[in-house]
Protein backbone atom coordinates (compact mmCIF):
# COMPACT_ATOMS: atom_id res chain seq x y z
CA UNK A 1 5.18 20.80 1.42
CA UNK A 2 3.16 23.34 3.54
CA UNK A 3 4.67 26.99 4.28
CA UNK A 4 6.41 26.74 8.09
CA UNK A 5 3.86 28.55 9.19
CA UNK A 6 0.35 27.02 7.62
CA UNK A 7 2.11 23.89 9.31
CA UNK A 8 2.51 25.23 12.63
CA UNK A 9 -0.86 25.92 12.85
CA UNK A 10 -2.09 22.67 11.20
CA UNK A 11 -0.16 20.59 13.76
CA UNK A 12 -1.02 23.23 16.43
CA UNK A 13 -4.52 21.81 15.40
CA UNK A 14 -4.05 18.58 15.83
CA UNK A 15 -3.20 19.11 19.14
CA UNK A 16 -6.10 20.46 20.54
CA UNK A 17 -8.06 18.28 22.07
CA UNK A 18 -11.23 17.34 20.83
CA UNK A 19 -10.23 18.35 17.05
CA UNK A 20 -9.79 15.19 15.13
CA UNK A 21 -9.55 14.81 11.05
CA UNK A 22 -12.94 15.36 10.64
CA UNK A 23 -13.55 18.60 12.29
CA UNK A 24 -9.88 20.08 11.50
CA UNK A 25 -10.84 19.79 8.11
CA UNK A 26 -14.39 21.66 8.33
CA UNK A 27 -12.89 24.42 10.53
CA UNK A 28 -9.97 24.92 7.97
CA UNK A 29 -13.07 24.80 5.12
CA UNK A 30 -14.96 27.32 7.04
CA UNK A 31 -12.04 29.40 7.57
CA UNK A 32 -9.54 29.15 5.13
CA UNK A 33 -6.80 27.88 6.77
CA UNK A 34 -5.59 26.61 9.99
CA UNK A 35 -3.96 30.27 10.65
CA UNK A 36 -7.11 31.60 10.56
CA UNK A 37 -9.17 29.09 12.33
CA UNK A 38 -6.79 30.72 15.66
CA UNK A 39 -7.67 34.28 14.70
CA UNK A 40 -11.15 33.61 14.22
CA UNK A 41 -13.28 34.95 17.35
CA UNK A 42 -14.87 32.38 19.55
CA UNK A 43 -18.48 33.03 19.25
CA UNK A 44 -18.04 32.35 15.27
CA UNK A 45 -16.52 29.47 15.98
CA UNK A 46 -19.37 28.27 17.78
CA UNK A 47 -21.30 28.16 14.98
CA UNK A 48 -19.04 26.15 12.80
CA UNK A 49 -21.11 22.97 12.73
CA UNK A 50 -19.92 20.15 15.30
CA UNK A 51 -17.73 22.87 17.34
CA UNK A 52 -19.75 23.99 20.11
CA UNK A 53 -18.65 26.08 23.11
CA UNK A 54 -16.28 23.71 24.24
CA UNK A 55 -14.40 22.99 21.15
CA UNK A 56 -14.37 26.60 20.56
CA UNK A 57 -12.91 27.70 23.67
CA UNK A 58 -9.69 24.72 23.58
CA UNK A 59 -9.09 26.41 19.85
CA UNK A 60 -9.62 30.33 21.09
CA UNK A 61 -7.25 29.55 24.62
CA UNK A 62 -4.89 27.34 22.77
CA UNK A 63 -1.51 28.50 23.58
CA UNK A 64 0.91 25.29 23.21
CA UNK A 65 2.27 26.84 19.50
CA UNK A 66 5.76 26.25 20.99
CA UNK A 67 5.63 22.32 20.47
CA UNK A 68 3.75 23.19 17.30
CA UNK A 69 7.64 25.03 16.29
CA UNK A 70 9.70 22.28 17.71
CA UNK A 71 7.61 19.63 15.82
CA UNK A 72 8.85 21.63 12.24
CA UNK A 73 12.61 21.91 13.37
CA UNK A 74 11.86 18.03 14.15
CA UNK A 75 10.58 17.49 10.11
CA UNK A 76 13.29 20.33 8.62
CA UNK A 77 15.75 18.04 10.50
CA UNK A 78 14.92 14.62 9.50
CA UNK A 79 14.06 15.58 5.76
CA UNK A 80 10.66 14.92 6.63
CA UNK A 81 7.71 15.59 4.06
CA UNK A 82 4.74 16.67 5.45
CA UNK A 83 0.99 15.59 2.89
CA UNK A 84 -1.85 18.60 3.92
CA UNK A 85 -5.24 16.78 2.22
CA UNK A 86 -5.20 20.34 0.51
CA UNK A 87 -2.01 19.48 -1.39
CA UNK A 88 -1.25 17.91 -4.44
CA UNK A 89 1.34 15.86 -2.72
CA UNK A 90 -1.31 13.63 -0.84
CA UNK A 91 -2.68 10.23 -1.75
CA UNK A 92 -5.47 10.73 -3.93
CA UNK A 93 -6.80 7.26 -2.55
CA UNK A 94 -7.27 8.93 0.70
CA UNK A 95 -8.66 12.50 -0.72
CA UNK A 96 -12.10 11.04 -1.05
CA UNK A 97 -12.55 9.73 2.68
CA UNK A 98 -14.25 11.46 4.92
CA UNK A 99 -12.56 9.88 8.17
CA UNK A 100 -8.50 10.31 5.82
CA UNK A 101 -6.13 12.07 8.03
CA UNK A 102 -5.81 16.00 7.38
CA UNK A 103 -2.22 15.59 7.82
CA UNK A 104 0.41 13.14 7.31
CA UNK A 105 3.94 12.87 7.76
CA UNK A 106 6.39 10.87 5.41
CA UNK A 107 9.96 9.82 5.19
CA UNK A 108 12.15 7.92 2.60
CA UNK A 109 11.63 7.69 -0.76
CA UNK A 110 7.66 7.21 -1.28
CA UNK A 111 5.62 7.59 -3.98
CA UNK A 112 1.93 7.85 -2.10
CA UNK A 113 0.12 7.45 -5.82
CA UNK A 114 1.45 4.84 -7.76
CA UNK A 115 -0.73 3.17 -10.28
CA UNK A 116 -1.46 0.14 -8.84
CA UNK A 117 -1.36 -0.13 -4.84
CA UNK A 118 -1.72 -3.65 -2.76
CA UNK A 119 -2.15 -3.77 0.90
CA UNK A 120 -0.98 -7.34 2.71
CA UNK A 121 -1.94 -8.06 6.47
CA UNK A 122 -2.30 -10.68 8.88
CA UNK A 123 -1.76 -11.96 11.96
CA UNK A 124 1.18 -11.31 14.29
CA UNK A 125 1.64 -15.09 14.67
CA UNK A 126 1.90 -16.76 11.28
CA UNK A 127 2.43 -19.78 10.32
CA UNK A 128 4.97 -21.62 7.62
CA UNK A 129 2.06 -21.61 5.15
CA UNK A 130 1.16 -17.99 5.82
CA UNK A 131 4.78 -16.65 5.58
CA UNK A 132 5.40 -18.98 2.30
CA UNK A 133 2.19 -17.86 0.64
CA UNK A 134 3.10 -14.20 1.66
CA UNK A 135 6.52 -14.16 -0.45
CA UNK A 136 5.40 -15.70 -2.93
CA UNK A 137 3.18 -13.61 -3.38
CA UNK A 138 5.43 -10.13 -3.44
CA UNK A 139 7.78 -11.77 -5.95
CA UNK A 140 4.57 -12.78 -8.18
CA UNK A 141 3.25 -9.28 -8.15
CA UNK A 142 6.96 -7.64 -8.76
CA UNK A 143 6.29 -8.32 -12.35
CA UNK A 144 2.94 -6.25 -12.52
CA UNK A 145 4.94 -3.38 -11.26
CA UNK A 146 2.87 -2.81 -8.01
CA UNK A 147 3.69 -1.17 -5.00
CA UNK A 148 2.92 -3.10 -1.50
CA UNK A 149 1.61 -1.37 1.95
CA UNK A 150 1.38 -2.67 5.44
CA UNK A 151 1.28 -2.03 9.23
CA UNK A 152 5.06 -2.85 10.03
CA UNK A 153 3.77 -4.89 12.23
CA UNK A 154 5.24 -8.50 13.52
CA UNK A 155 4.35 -11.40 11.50
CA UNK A 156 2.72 -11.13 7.98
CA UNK A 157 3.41 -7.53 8.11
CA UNK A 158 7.21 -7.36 8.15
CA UNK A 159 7.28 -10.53 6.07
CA UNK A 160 5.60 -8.90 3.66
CA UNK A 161 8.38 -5.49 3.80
CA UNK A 162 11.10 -7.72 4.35
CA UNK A 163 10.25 -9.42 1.05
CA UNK A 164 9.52 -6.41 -0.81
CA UNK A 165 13.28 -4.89 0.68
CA UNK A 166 14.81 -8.24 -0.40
CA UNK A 167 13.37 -7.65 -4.45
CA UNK A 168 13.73 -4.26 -3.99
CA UNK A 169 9.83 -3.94 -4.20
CA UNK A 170 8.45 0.32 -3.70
CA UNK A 171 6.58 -0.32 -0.09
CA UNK A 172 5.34 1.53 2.87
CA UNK A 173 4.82 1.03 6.26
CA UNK A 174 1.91 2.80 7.50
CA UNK A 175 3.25 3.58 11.80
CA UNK A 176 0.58 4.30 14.84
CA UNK A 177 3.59 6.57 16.17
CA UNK A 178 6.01 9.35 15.47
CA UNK A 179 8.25 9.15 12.82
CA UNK A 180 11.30 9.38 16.09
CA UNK A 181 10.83 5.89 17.05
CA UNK A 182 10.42 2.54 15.92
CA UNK A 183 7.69 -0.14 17.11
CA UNK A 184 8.48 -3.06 17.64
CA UNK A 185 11.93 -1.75 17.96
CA UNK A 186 13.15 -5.32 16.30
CA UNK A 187 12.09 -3.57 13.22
CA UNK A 188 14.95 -0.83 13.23
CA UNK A 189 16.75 -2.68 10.50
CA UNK A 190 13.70 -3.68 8.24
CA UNK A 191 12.68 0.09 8.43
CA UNK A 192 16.13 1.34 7.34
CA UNK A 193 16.10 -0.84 4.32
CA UNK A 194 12.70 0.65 3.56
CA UNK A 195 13.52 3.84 3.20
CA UNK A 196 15.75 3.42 -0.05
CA UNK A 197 12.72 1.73 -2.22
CA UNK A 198 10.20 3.35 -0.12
CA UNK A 199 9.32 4.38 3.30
CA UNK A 200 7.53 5.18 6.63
CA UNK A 201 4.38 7.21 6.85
CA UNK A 202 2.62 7.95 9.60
CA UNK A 203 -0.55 10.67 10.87
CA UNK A 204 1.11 11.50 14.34
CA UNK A 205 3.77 13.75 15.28
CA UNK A 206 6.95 12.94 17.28
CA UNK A 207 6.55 12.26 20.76
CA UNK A 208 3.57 10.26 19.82
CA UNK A 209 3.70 6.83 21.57
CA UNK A 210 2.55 3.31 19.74
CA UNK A 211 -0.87 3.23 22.28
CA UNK A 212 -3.14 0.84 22.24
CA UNK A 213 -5.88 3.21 20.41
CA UNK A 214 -3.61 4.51 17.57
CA UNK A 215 -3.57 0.19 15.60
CA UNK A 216 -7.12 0.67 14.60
CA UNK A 217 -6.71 4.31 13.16
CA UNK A 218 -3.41 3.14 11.30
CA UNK A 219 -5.43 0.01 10.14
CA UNK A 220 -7.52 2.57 8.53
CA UNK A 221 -4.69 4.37 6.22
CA UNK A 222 -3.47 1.17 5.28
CA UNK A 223 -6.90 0.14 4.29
CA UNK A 224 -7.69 3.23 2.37
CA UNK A 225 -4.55 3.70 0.39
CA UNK A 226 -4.81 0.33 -1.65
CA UNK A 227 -6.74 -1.07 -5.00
CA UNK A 228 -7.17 -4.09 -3.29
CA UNK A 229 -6.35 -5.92 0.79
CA UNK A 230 -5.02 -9.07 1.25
CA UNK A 231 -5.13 -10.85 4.52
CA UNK A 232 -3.19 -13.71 4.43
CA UNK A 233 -4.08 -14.91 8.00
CA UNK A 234 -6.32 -13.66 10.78
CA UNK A 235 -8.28 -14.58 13.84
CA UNK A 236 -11.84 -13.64 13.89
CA UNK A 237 -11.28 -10.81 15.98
CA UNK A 238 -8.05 -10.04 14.77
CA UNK A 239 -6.61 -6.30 13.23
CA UNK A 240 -6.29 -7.66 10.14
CA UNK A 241 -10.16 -8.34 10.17
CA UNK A 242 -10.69 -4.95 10.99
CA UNK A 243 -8.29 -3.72 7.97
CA UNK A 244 -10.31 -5.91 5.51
CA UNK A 245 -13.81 -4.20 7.08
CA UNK A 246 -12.64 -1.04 6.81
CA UNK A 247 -11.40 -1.51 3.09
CA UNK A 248 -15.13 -3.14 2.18
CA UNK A 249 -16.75 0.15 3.46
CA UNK A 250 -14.06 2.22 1.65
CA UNK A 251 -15.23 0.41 -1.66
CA UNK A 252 -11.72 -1.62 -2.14
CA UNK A 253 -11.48 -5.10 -3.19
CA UNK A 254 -10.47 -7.27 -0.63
CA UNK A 255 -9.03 -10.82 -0.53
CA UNK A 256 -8.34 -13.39 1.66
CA UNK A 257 -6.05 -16.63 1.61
CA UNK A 258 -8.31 -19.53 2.84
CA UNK A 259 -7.14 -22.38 5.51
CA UNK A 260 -7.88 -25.15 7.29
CA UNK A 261 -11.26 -24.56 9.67
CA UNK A 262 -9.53 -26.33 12.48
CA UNK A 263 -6.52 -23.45 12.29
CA UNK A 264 -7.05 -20.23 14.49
CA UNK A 265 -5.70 -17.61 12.41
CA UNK A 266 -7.47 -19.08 9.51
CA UNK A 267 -10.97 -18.37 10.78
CA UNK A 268 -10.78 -14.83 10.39
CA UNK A 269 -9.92 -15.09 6.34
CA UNK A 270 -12.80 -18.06 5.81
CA UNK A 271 -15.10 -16.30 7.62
CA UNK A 272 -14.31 -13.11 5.25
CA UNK A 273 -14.67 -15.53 2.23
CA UNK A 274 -17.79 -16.96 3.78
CA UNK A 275 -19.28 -13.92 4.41
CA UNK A 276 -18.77 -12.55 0.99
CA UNK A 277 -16.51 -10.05 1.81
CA UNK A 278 -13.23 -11.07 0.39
CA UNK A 279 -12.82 -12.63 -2.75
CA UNK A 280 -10.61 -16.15 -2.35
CA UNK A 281 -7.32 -16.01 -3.01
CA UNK A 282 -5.58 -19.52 -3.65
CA UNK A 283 -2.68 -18.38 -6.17
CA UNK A 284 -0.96 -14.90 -6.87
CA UNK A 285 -2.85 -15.07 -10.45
CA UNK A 286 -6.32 -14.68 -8.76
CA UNK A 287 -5.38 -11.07 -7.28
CA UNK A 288 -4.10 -10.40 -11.49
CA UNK A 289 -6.57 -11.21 -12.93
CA UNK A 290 -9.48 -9.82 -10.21
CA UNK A 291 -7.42 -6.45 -10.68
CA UNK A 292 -7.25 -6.73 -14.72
CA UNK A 293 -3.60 -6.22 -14.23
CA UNK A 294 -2.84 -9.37 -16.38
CA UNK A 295 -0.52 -8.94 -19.69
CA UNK A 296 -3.71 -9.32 -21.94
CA UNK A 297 -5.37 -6.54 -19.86
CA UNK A 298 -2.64 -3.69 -20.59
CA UNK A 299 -4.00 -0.56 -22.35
CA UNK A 300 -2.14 2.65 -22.10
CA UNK A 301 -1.88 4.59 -18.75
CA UNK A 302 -5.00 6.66 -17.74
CA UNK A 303 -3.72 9.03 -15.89
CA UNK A 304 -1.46 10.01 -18.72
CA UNK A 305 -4.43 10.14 -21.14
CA UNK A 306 -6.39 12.87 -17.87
CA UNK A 307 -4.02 15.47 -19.13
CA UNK A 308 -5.81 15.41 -22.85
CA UNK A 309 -9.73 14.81 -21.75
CA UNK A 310 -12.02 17.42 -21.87
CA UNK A 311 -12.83 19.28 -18.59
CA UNK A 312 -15.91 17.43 -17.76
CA UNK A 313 -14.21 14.13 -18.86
CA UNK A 314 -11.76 14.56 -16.96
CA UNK A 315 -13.06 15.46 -13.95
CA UNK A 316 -15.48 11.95 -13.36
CA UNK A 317 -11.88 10.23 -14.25
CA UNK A 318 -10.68 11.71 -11.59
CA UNK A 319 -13.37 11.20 -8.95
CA UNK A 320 -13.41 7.69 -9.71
CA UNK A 321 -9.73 7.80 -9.33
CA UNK A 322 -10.11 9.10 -5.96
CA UNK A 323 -12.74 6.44 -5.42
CA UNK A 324 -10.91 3.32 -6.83
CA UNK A 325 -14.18 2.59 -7.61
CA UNK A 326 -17.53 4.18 -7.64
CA UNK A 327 -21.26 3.89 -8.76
CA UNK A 328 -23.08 6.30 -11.78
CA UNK A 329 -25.47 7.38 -8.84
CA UNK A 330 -22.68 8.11 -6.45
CA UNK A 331 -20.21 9.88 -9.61
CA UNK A 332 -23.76 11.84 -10.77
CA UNK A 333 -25.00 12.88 -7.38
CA UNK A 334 -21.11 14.22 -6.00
CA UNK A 335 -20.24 16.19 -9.64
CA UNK A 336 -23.88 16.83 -10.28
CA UNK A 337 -24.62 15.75 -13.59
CA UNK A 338 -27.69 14.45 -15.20
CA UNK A 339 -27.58 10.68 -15.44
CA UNK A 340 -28.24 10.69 -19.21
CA UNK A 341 -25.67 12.21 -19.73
CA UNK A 342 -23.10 10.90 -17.43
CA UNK A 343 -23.94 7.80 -18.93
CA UNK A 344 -23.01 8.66 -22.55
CA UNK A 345 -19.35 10.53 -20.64
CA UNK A 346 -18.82 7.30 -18.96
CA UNK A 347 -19.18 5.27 -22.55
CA UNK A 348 -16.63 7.47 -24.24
CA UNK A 349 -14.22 6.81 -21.35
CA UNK A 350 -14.78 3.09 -21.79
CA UNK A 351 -13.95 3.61 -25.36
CA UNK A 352 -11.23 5.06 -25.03
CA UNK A 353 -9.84 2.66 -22.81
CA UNK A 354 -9.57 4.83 -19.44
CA UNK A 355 -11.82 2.85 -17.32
CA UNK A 356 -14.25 0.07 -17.41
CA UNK A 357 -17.69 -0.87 -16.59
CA UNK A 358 -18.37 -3.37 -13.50
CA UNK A 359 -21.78 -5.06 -12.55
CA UNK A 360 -23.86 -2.58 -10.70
CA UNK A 361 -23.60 0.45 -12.53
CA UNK A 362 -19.98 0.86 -11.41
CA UNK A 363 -16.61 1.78 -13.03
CA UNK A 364 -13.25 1.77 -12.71
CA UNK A 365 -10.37 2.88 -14.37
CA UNK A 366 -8.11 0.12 -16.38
């Protein structure tokens, strides 16, 4: 949780306009902190890179601080937790994106890094066979002791929450509003239950309506905080197509549940499959075993074993932590290591059972 007043000045950031994730966190990088980014003179802000005049003059004559303090009697209020990218506190899955918002707000009981993370979307208007295949799915992967995310939204989404409230399932519900409302409001129940085995989490403050604009950034979170997306039923141009494109360029696995060609809000998943950007997925078993999560796959806990590596070891752990998954180019360019002898690092981590080698040149931890 950030000091009250680091906060007020990161939310007092997010409300200028013009700043968004990206450029909040380069000022804060070239500054120090969002305190300093409004004490900073303008003409240095001008030559932050991607500021300009005009950016720099909204920060220099910002003066709305005053909604900035109502917005953290709003959080003390509703035992609220607030996730600075900064902070140990916020999802590691997210750390390592450039577009991941700066600042999130939480409430219930989440846990943003659990071990093992599945997203489920679809369509707003699914079908018998969608909604069946969707609970079966939750109980199946109760036993693998995942947690589930979504978009709250009507259809596959709340199916999906409502099945993880009914098995008391961890599982969040990722908002395009402020955490003072509830869209669709027929969800006020469903989000009540959620908050004793999980919760709501959202990038905007109160205030903020559900607008058209704010789906497609949500779709985004929910995309980068999982192992692996699931679309159980989409139209072509549906949200849940644009989840399971965002998680391909975010390097997650993604599946989708086939269906008949002739059935609308099956095109969207066959034309994923057909496209070779979702892996099918006809039974439960085929996300296990894709993930490695099955019985025969179990090997001790890898993040327990970070806390005895060696400082170099355990720093490409943790990168490809942050990544899910990543390539020895990608982990030897971003630490700056010799190839070499990454390579031999990245064999003693496979030995020792902390991650394992994928086609490609890429790893990932067990």
């Amino acid at each position: 949780m950030l000091p009250d007043k680091e906060l007020i000045y990161q939310i007092s950031l997010k409300l200028v306009p013009g700043i968004g994730d990206v450029l909040m966190k380069n000022l804060i990088a070239y500054c120090g902190s969002a305190e300093a980014v409004f004490q900073e003179k303008q003409q240095k802000l001008i030559l932050i890179p991607g500021i300009g005049e005009v950016l720099a003059k909204s920060i220099y004559q910002f003066k709305n601080f005053d909604r900035a303090n109502k917005e953290v009697e709003f959080i003390k209020s509703n035992n609220i937790q607030t996730h600075c990218y900064l902070n140990d506190n916020y999802p590691f899955r997210l750390k390592e994106l450039a577009d991941a918002p700066s600042l999130l707000f939480s409430k219930g009981n989440l846990n943003l890094n659990p071990t093992r993370m599945v997203g489920i979307v679809g369509t707003r208007k699914a079908s018998e066979y969608g909604k069946v295949f969707t609970q079966n799915l939750v109980e199946e992967l109760k036993n693998h002791g995942v947690q589930i995310v979504s978009g709250l939204a009507i259809g596959i989404d709340s199916i999906a929450h409502k099945s993880c409230t009914d098995k008391n399932i961890p599982n969040i519900g990722v908002l395009a509003h402020g955490l003072d409302q509830m869209y669709p409001n027929q969800h006020q129940a469903l989000a009540k239950k959620m908050l004793e085995c999980g919760g709501l989490l959202t990038e905007y403050p109160s205030k903020t309506q559900p607008e058209k604009e704010n789906f497609p950034k949500r779709n985004r979170i929910v995309a980068g905080l999982c192992d692996v997306l699931v679309v159980v039923e989409t139209a072509i141009k549906g949200g849940a197509r644009i989840t399971a494109e965002l998680a391909n360029s975010y390097n997650r696995e993604v599946m989708a549940v086939p269906g008949r060609t002739s059935d609308y809000y099956s095109k969207g998943c066959n034309y994923l499959i057909q496209d070779h950007k979702a892996h099918m997925l006809i039974e439960p078993n085929d996300l296990i075993e894709l993930m490695g999560w099955s019985d025969k796959n179990k090997r001790n806990n890898p993040i327990d074993l970070f806390q005895n590596l060696p400082k170099e070891e355990k720093e490409i752990a943790q990168f490809i932590r942050g990544k899910v998954k990543a390539n020895l180019d990608e982990i030897a360019f971003e630490l700056n290591l010799d190839p070499g002898h990454l390579s031999l690092k990245l064999l003693e981590l496979e030995f020792l059972g902390i991650l394992r080698s994928l086609p490609g040149k890429s790893f990932e931890l067990n």
